[in-house]
Protein backbone atom coordinates (compact mmCIF):
# COMPACT_ATOMS: atom_id res chain seq x y z
CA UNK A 1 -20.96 -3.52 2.03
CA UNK A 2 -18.36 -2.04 -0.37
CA UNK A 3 -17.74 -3.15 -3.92
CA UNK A 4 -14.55 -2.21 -6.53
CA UNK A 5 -15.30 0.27 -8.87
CA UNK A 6 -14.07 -1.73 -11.34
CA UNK A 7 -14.41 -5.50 -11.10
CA UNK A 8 -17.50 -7.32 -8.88
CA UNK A 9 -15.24 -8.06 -5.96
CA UNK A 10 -16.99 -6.62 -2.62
CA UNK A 11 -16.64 -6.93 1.08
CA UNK A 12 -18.32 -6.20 4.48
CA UNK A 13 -17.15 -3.21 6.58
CA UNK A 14 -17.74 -2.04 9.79
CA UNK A 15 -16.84 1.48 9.23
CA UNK A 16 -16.06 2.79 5.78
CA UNK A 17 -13.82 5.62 6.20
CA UNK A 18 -11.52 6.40 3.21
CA UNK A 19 -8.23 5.09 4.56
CA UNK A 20 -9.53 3.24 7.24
CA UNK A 21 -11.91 0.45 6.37
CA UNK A 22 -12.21 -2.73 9.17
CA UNK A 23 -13.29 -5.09 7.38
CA UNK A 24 -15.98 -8.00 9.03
CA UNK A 25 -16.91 -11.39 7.85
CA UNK A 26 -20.29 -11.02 5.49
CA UNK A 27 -23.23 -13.42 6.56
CA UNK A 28 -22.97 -16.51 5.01
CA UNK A 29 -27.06 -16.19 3.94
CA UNK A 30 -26.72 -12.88 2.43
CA UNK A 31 -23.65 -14.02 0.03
CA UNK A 32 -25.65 -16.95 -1.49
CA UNK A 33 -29.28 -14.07 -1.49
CA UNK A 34 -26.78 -11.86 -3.49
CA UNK A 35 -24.94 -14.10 -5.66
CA UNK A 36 -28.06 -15.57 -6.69
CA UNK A 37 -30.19 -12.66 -6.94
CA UNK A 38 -27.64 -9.77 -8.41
CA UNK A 39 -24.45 -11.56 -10.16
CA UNK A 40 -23.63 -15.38 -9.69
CA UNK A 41 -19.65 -13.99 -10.15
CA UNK A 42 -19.42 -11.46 -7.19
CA UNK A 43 -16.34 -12.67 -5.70
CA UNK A 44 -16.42 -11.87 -1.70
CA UNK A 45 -13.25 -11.24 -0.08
CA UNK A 46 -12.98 -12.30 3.89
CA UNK A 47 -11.03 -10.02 6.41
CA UNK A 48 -8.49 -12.46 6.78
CA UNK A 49 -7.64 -11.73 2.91
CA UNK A 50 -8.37 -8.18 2.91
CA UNK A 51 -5.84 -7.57 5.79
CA UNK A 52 -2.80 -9.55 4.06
CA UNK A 53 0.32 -7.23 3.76
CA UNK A 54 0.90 -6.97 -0.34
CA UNK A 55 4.23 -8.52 -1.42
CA UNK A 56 5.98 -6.94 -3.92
CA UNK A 57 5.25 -10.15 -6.37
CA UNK A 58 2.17 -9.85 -5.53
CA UNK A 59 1.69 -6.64 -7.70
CA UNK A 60 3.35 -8.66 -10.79
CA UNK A 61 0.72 -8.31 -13.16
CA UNK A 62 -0.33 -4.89 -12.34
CA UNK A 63 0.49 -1.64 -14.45
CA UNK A 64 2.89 1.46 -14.18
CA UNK A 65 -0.30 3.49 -13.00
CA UNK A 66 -1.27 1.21 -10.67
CA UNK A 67 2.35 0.77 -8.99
CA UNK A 68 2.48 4.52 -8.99
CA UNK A 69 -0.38 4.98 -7.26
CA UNK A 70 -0.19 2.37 -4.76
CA UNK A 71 3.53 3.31 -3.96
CA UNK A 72 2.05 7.32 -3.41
CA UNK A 73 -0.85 6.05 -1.35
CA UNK A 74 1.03 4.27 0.65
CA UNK A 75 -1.06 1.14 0.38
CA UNK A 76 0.13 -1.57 2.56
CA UNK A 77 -3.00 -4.57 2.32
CA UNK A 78 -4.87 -6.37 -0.41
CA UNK A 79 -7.94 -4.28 1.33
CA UNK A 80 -5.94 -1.22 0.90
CA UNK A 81 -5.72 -1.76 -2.91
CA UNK A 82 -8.67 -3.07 -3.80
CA UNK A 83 -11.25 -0.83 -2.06
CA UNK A 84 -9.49 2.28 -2.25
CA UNK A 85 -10.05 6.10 -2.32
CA UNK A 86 -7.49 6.79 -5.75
CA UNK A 87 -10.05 4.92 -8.33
């Protein structure tokens, strides 16, 4: 399990390499153990999500910094972005 730095979004991975995460689904029973247990708003992001290519409007509402660093990382999924190595 990985989880942003910054917010309480997380995500299952089968390896968890800087760079090269593959992402898995999470067990439905340990979402609702965790939720309920360590924060009711974790917000779990599926594979299917994780592994979207970013659209340029997609990165609308982020900063200058963020842009910059996304453009110089090369960062080409939501997956990418969110669980990356920059942070």
């Amino acid at each position: 399990m990985i989880v942003n730095s910054t917010y309480l979004i997380f995500a299952c991975v089968e390896k968890n390499r800087c760079f090269d995460l593959k992402f898995i689904d999470f067990p439905v029973e340990l979402i609702s153990q965790l939720k309920a247990e360590v924060n009711s708003s974790l917000i779990l992001l599926n594979p299917k999500e994780l592994n979207k290519k970013v659209e340029v409007s997609d990165l609308e509402l982020l900063g200058d910094t963020e842009i910059k660093q996304i453009n110089y990382w090369k960062s080409k999924t939501l997956g990418e972005i969110v669980f990356n190595c920059f942070d």
